[in-house]
PDB file of N, CA and C in Angstrom:
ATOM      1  N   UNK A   1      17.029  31.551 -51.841  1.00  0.00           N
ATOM      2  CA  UNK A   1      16.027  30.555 -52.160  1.00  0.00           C
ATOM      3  C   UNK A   1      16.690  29.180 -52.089  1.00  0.00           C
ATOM      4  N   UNK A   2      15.923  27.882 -51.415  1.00  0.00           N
ATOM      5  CA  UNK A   2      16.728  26.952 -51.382  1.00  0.00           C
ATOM      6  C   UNK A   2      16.505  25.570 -52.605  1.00  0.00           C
ATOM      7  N   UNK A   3      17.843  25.333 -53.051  1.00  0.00           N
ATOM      8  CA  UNK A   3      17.681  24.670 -54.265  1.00  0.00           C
ATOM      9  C   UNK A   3      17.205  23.390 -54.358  1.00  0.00           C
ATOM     10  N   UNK A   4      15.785  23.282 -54.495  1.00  0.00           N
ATOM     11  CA  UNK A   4      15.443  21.692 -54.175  1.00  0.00           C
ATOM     12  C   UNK A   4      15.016  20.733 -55.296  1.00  0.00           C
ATOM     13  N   UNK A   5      16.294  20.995 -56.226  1.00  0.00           N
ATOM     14  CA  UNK A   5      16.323  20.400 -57.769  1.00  0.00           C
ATOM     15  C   UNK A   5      17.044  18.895 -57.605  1.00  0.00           C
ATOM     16  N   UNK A   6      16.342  17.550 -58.057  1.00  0.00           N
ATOM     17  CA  UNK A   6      16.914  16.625 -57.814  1.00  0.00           C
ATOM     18  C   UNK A   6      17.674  16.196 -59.038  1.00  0.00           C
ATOM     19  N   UNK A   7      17.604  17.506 -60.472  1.00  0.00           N
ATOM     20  CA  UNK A   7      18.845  16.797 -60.984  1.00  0.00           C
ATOM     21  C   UNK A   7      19.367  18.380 -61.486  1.00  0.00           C
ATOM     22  N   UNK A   8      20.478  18.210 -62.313  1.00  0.00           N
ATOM     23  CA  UNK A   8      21.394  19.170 -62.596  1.00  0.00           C
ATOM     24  C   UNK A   8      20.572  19.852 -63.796  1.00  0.00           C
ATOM     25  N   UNK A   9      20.520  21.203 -63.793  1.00  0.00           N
ATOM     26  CA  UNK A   9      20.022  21.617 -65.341  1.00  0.00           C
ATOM     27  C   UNK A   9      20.740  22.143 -66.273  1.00  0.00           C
ATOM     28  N   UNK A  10      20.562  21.965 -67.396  1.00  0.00           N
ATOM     29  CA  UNK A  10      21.815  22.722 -68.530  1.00  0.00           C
ATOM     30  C   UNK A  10      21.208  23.837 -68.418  1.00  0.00           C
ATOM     31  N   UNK A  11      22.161  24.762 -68.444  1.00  0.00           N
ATOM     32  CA  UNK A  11      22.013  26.090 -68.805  1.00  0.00           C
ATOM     33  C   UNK A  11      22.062  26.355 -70.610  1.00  0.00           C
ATOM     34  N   UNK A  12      20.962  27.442 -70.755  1.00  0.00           N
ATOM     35  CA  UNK A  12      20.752  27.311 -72.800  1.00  0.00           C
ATOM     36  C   UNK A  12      21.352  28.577 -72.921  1.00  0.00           C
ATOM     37  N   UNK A  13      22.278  28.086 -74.048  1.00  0.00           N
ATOM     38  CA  UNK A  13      23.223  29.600 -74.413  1.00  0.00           C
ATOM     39  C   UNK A  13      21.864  30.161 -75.532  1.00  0.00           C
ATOM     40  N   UNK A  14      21.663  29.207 -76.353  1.00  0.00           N
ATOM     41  CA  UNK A  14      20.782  29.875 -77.577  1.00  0.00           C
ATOM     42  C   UNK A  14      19.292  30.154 -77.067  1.00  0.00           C
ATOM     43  N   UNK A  15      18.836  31.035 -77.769  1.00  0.00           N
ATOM     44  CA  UNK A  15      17.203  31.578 -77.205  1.00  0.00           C
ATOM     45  C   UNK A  15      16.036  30.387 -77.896  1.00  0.00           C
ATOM     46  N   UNK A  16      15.252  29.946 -76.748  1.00  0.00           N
ATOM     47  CA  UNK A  16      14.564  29.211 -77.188  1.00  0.00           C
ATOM     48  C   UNK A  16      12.686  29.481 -76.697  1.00  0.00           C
ATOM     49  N   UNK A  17      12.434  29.365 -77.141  1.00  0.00           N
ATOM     50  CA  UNK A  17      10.895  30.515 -76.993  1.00  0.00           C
ATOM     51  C   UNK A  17      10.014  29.182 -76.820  1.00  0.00           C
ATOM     52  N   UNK A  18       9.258  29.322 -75.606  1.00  0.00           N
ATOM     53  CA  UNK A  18       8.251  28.404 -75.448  1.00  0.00           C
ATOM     54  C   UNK A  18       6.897  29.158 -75.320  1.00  0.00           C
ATOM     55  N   UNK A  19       5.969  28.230 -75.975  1.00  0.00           N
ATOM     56  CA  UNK A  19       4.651  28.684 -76.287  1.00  0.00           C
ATOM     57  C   UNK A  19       3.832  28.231 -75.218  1.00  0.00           C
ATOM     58  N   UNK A  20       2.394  29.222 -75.162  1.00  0.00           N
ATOM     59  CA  UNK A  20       1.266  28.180 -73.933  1.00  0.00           C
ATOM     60  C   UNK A  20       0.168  27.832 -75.783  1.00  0.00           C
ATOM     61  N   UNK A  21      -0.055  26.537 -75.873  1.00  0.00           N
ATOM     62  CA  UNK A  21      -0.384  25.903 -76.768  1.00  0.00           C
ATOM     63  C   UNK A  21      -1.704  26.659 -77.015  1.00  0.00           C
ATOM     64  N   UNK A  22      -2.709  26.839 -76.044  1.00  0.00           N
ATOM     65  CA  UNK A  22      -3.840  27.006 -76.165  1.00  0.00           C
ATOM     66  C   UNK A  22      -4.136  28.657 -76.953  1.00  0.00           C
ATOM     67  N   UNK A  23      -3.449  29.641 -76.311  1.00  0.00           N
ATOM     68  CA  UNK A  23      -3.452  31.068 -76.770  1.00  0.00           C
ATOM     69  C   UNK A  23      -2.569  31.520 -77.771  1.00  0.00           C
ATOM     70  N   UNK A  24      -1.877  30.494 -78.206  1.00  0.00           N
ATOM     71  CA  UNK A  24      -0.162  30.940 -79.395  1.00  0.00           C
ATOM     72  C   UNK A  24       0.774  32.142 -78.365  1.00  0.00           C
ATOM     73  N   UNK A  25       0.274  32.264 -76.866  1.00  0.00           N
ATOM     74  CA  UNK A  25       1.503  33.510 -76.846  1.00  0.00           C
ATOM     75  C   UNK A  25       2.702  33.238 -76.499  1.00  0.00           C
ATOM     76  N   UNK A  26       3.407  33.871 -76.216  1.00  0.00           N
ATOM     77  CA  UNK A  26       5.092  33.440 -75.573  1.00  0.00           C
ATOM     78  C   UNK A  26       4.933  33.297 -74.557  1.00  0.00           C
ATOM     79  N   UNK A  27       5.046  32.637 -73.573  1.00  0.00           N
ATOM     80  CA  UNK A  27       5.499  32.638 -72.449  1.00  0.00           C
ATOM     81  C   UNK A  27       6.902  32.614 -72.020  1.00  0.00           C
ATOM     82  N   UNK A  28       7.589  32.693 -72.565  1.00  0.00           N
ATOM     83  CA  UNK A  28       9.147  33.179 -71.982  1.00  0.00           C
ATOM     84  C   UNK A  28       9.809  32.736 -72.875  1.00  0.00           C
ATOM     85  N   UNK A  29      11.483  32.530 -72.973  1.00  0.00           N
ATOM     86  CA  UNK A  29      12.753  31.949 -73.219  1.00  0.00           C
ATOM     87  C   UNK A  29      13.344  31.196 -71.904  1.00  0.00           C
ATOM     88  N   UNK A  30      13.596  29.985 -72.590  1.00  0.00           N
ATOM     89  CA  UNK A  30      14.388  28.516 -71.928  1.00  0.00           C
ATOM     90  C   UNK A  30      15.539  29.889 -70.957  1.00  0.00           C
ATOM     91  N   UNK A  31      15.788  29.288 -69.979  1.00  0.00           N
ATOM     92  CA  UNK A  31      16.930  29.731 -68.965  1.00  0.00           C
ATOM     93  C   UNK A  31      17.882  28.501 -68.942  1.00  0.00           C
ATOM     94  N   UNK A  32      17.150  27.711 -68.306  1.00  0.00           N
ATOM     95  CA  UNK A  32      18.309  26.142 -68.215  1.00  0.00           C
ATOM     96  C   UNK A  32      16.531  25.233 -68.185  1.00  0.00           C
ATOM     97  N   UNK A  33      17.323  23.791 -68.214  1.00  0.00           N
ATOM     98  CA  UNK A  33      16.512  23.108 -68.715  1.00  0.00           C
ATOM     99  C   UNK A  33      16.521  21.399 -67.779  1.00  0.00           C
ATOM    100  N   UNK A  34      16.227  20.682 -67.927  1.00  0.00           N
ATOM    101  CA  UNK A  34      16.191  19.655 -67.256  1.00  0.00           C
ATOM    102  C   UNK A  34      15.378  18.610 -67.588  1.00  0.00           C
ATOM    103  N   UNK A  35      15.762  16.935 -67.537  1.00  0.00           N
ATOM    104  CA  UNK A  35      14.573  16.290 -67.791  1.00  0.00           C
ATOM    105  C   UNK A  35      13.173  16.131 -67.139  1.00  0.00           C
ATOM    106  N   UNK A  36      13.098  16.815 -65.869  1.00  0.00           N
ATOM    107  CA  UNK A  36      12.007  17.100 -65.532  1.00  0.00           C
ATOM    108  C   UNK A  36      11.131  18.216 -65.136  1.00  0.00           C
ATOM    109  N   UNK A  37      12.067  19.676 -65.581  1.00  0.00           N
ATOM    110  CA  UNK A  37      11.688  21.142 -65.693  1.00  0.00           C
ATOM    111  C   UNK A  37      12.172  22.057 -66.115  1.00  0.00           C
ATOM    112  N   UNK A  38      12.226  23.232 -65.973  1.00  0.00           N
ATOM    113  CA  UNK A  38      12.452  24.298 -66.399  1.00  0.00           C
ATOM    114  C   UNK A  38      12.426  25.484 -66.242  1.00  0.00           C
ATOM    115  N   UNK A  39      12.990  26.386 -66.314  1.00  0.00           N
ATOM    116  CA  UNK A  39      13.121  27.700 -66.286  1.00  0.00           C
ATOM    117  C   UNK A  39      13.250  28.865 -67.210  1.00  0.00           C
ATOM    118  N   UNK A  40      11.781  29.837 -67.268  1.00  0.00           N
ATOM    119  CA  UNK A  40      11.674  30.600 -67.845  1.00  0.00           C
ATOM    120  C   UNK A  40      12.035  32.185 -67.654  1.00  0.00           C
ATOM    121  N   UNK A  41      12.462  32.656 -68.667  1.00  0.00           N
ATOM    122  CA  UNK A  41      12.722  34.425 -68.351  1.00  0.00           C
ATOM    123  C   UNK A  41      11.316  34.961 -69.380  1.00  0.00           C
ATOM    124  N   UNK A  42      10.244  35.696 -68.082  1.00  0.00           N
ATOM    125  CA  UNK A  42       9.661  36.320 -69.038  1.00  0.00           C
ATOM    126  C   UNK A  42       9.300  37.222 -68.452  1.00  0.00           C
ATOM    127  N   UNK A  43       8.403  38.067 -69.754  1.00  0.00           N
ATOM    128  CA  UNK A  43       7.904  39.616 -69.555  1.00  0.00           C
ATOM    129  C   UNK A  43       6.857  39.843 -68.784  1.00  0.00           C
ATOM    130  N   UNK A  44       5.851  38.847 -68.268  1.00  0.00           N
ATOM    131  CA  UNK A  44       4.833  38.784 -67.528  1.00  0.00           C
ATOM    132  C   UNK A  44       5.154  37.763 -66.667  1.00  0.00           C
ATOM    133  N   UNK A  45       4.391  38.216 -65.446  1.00  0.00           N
ATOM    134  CA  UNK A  45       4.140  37.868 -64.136  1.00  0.00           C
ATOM    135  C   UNK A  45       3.250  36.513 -65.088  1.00  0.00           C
ATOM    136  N   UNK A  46       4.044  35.181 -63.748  1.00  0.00           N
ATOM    137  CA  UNK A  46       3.370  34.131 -64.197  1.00  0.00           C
ATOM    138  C   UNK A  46       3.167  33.751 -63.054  1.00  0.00           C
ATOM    139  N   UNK A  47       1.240  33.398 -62.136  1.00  0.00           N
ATOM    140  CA  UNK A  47       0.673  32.686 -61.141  1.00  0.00           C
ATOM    141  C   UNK A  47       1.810  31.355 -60.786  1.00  0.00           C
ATOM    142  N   UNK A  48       1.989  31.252 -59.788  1.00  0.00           N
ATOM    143  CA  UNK A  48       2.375  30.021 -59.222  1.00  0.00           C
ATOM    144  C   UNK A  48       1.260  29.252 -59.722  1.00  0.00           C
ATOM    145  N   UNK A  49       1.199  27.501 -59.714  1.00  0.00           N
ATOM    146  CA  UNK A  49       0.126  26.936 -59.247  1.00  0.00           C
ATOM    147  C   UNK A  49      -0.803  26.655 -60.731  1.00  0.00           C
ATOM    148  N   UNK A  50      -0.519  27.511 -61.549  1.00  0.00           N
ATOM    149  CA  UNK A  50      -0.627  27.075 -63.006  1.00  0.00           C
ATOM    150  C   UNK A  50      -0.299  26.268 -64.035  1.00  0.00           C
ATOM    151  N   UNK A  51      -1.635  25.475 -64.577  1.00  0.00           N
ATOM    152  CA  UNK A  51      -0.431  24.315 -65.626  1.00  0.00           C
ATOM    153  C   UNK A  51      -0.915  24.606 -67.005  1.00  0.00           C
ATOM    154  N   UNK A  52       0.227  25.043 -67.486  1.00  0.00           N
ATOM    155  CA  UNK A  52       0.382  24.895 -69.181  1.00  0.00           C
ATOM    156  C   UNK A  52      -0.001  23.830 -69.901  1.00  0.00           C
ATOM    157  N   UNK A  53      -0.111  24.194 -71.190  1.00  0.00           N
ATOM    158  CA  UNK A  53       0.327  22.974 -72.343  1.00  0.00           C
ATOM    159  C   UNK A  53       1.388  23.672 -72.680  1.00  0.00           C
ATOM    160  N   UNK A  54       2.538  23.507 -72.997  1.00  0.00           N
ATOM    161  CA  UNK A  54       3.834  24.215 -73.784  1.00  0.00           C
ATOM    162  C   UNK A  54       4.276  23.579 -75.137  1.00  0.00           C
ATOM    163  N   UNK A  55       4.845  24.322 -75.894  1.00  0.00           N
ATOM    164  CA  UNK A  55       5.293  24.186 -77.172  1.00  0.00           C
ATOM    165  C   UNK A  55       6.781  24.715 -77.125  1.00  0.00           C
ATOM    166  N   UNK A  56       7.631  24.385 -77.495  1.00  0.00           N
ATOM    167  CA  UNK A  56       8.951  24.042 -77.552  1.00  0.00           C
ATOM    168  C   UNK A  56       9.735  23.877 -79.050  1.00  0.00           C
ATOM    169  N   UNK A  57      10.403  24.878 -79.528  1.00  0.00           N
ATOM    170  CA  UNK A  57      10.634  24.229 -81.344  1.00  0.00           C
ATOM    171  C   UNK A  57      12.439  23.600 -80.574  1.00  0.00           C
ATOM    172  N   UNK A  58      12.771  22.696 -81.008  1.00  0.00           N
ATOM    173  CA  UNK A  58      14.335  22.428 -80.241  1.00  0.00           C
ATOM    174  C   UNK A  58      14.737  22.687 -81.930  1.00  0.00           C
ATOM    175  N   UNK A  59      16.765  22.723 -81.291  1.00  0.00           N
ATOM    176  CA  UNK A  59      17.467  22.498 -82.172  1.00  0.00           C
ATOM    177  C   UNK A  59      17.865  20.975 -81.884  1.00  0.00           C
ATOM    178  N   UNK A  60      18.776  20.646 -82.701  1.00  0.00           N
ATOM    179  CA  UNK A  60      20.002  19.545 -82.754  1.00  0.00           C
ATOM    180  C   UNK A  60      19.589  18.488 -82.186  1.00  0.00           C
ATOM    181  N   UNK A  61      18.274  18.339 -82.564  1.00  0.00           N
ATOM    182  CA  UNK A  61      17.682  16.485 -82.832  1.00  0.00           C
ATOM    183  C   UNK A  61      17.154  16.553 -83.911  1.00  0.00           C
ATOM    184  N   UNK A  62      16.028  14.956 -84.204  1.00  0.00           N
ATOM    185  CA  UNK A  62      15.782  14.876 -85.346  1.00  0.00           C
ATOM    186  C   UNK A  62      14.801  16.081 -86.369  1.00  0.00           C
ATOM    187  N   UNK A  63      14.853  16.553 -87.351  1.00  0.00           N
ATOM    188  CA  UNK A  63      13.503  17.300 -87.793  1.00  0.00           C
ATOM    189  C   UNK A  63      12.232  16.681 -87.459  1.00  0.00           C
ATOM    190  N   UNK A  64      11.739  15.522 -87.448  1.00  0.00           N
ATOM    191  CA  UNK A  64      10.053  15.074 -87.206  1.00  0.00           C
ATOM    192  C   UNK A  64      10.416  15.476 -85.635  1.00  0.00           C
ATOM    193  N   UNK A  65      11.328  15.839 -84.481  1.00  0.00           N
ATOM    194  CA  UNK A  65      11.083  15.739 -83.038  1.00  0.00           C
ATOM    195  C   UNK A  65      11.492  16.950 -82.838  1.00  0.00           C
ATOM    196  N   UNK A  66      11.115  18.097 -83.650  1.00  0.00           N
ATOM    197  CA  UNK A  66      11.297  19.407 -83.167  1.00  0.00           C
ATOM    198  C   UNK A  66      10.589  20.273 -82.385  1.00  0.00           C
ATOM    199  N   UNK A  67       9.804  19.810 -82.607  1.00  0.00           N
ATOM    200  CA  UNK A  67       8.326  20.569 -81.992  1.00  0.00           C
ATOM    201  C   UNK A  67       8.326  19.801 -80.596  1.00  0.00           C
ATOM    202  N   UNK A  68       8.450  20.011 -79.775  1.00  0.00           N
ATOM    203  CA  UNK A  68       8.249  19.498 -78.196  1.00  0.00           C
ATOM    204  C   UNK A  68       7.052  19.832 -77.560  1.00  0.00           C
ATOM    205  N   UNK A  69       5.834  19.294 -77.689  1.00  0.00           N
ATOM    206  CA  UNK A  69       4.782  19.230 -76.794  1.00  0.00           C
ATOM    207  C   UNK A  69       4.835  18.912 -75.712  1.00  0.00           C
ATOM    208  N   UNK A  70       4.368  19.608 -74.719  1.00  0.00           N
ATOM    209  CA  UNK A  70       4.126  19.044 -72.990  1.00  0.00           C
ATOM    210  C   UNK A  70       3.342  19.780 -72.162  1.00  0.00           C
ATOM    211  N   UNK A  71       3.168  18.991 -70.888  1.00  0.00           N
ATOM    212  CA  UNK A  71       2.347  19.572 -69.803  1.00  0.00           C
ATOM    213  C   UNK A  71       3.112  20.409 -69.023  1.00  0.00           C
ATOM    214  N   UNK A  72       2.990  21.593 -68.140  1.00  0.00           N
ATOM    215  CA  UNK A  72       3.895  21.768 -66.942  1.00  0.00           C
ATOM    216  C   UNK A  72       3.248  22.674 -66.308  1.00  0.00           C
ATOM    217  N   UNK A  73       3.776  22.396 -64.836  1.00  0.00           N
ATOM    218  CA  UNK A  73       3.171  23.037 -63.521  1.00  0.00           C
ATOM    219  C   UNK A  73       4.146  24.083 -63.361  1.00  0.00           C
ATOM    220  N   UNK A  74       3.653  26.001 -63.439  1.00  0.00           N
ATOM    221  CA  UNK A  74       4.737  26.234 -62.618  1.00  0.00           C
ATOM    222  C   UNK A  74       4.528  26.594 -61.385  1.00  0.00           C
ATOM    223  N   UNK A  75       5.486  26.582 -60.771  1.00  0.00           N
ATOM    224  CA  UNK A  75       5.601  26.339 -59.241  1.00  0.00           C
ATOM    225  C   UNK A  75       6.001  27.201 -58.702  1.00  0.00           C
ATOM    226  N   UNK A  76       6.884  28.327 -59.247  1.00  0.00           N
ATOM    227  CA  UNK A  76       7.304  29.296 -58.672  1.00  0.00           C
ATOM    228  C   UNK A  76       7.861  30.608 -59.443  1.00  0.00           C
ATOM    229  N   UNK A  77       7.459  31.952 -59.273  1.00  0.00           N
ATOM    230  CA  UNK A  77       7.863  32.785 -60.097  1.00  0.00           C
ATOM    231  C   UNK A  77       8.381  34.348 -59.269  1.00  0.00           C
ATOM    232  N   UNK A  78       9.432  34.877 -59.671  1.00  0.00           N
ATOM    233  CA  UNK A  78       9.540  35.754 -58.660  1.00  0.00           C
ATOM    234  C   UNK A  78      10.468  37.213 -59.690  1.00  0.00           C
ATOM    235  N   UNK A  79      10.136  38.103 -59.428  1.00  0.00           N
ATOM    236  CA  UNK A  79      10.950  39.104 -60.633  1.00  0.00           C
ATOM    237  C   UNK A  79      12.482  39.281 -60.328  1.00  0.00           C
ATOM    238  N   UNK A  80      12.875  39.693 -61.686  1.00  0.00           N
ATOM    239  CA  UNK A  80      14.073  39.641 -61.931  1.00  0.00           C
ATOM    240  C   UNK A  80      14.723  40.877 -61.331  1.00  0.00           C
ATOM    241  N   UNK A  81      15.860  41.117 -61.516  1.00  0.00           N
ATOM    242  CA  UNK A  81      16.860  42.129 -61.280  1.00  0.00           C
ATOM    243  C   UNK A  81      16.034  43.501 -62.531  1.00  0.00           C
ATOM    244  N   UNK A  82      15.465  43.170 -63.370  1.00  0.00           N
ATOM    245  CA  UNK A  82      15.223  44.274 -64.390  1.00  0.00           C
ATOM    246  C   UNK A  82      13.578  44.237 -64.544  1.00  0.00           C
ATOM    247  N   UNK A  83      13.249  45.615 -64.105  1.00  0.00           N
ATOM    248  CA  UNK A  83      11.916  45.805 -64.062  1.00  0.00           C
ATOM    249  C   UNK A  83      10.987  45.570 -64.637  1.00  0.00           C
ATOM    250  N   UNK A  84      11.293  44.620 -65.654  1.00  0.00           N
ATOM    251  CA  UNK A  84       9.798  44.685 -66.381  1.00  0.00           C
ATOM    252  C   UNK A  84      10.128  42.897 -66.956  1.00  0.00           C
ATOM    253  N   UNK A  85      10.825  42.404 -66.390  1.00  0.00           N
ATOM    254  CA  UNK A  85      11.308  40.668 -66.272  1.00  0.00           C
ATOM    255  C   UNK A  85      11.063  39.838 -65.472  1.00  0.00           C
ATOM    256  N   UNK A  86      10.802  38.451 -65.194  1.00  0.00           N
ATOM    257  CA  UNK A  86      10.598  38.025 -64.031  1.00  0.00           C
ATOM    258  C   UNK A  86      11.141  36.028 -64.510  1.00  0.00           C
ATOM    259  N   UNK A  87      11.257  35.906 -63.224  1.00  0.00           N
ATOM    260  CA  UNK A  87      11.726  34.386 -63.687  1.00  0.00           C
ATOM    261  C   UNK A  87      10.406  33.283 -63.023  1.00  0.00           C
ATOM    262  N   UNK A  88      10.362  32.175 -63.633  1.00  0.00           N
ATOM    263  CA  UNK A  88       9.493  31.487 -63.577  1.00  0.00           C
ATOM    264  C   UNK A  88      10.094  29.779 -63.484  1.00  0.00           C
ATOM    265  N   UNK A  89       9.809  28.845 -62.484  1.00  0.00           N
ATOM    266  CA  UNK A  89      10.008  27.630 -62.214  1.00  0.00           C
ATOM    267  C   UNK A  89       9.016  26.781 -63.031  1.00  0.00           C
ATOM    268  N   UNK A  90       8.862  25.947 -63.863  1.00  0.00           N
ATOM    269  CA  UNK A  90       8.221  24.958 -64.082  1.00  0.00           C
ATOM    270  C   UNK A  90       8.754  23.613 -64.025  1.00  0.00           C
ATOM    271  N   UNK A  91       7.876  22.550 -63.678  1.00  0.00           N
ATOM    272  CA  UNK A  91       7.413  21.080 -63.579  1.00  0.00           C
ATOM    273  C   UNK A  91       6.990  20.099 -64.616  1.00  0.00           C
ATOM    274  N   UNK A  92       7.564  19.330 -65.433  1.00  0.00           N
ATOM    275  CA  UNK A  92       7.167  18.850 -66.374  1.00  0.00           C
ATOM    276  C   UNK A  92       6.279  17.926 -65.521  1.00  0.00           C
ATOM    277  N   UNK A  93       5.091  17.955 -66.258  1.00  0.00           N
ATOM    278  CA  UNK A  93       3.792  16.855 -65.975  1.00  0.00           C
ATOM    279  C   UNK A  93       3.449  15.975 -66.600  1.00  0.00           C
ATOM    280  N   UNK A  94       3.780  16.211 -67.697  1.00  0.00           N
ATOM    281  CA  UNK A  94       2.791  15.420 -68.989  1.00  0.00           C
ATOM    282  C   UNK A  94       4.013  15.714 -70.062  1.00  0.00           C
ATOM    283  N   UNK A  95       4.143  14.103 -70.894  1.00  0.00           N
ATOM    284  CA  UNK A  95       4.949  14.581 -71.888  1.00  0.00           C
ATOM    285  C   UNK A  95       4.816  13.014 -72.865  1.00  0.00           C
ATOM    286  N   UNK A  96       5.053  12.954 -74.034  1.00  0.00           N
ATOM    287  CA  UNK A  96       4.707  11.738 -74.430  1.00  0.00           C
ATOM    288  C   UNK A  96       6.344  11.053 -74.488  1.00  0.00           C
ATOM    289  N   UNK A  97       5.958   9.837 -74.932  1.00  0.00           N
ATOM    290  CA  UNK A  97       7.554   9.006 -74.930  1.00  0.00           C
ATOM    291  C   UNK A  97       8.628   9.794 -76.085  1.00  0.00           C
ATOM    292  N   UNK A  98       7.443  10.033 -77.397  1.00  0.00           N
ATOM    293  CA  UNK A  98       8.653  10.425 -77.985  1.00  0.00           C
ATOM    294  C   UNK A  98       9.073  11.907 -77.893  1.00  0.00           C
ATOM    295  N   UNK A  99       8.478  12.696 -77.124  1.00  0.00           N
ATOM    296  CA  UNK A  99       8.836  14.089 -77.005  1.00  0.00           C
ATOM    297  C   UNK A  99       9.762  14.000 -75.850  1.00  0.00           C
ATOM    298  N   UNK A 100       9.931  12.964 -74.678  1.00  0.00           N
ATOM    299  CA  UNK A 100      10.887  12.778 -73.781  1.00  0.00           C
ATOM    300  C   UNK A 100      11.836  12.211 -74.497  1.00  0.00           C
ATOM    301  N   UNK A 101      12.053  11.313 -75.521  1.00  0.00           N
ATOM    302  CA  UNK A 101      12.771  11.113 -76.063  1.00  0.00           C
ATOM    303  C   UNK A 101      13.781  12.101 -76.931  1.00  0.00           C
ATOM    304  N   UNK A 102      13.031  13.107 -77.205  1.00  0.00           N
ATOM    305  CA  UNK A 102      13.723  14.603 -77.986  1.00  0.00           C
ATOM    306  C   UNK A 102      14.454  14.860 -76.890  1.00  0.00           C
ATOM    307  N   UNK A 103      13.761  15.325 -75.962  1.00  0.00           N
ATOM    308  CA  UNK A 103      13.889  16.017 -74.894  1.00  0.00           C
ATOM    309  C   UNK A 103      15.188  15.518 -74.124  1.00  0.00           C
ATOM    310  N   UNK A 104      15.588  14.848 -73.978  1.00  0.00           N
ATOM    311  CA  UNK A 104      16.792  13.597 -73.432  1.00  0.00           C
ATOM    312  C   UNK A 104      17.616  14.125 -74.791  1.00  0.00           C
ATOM    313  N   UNK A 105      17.262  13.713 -75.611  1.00  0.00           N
ATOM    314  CA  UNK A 105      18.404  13.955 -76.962  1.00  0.00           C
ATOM    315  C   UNK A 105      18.926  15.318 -76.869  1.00  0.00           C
ATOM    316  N   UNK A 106      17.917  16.392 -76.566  1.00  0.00           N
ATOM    317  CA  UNK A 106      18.493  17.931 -76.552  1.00  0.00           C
ATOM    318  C   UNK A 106      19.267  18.116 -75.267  1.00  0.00           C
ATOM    319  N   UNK A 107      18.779  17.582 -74.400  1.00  0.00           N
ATOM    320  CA  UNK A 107      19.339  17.403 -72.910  1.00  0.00           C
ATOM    321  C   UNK A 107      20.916  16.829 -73.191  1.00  0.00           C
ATOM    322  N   UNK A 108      20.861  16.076 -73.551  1.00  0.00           N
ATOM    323  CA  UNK A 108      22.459  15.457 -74.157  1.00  0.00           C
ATOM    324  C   UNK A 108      23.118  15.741 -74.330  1.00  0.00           C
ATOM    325  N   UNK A 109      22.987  16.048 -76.539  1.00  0.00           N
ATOM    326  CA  UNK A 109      24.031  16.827 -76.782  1.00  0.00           C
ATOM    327  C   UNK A 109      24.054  18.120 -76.118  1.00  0.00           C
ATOM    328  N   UNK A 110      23.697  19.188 -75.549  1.00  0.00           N
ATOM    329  CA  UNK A 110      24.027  20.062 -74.492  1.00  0.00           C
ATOM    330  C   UNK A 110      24.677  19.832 -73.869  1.00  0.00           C
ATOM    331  N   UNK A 111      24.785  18.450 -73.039  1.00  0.00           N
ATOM    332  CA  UNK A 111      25.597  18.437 -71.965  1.00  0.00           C
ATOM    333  C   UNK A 111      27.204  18.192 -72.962  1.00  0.00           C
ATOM    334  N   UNK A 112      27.098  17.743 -73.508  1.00  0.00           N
ATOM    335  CA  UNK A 112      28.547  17.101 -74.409  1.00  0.00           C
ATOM    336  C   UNK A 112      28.799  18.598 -75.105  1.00  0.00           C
ATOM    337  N   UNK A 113      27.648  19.171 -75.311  1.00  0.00           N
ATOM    338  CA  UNK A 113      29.102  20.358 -76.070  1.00  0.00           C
ATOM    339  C   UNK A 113      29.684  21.513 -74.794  1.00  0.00           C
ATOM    340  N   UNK A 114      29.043  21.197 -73.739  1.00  0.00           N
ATOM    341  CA  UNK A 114      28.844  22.136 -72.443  1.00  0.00           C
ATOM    342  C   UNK A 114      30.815  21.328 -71.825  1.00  0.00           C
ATOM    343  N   UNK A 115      30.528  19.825 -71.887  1.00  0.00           N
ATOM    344  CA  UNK A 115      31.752  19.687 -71.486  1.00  0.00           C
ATOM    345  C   UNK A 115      32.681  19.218 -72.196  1.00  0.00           C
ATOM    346  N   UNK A 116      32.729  19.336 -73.494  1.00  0.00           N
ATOM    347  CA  UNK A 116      33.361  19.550 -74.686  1.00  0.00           C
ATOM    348  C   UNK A 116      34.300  21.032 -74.502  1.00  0.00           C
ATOM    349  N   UNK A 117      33.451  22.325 -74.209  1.00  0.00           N
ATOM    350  CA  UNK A 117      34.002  23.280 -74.270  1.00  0.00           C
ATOM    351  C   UNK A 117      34.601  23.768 -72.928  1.00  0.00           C
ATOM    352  N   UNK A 118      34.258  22.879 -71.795  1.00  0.00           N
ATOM    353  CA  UNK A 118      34.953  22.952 -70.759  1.00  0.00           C
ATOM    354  C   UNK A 118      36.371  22.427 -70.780  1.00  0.00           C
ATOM    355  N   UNK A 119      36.810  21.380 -71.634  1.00  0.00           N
ATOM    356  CA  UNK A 119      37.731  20.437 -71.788  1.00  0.00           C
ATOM    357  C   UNK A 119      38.819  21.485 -72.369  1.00  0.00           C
ATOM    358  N   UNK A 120      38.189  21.873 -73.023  1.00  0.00           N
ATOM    359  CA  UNK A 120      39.269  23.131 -74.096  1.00  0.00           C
ATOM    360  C   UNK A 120      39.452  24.570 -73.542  1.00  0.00           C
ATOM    361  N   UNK A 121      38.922  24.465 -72.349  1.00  0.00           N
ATOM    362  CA  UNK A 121      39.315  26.031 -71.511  1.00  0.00           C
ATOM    363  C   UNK A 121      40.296  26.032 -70.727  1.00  0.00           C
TER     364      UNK A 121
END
């Protein structure tokens, strides 16, 4: 598949569970992350061509900016190596200033403890 990501994504060691706002269900766990998308591992087949509302609880920003509301398109979904998994591309669409503002903050410190612990290997 060819990689047509115009920025770098952190990869998430910890499990982070994103919601579709409207139904409360799961739609997957964070894979890696980015300021303008994302990647989900989930248990159901997800339509290309579909846009969410998503819900997001983050760690390691402020408590009032935990909850991450947003829009996203995903764009591409294709199954995993394990039969009953599949991975999923999304597009951030919609997001307000201060949830991009979380969002950048979680994006961050990630990257600093990512090459924090590279420094020490």
């Amino acid at each position: 598949m060819n990689d047509r990501r115009k920025e770098q994504r952190i990869t998430i060691a910890q499990p982070l569970e994103v919601y579709d706002v409207h139904t409360e269900h799961k739609l997957g766990s964070l894979v890696d992350l980015s300021y303008n998308g994302f990647m989900l591992l989930t248990s159901q087949p997800i339509s290309p061509n579909r846009i969410f509302q998503c819900r997001i609880h983050l760690t390691d920003v402020p408590k009032e900016e935990r909850t991450l509301n947003l829009g996203a398109e995903c764009l591409w979904a294709t199954p995993s190596n394990a039969p009953t998994l599949f991975w999923a591309g999304f597009h951030i669409i919609d997001i307000s200033k201060q949830a991009q503002s979380a969002l950048e903050q979680f994006i961050d410190a990630l990257s600093q403890d990512y090459q924090a612990s590279e420094s020490n290997s």
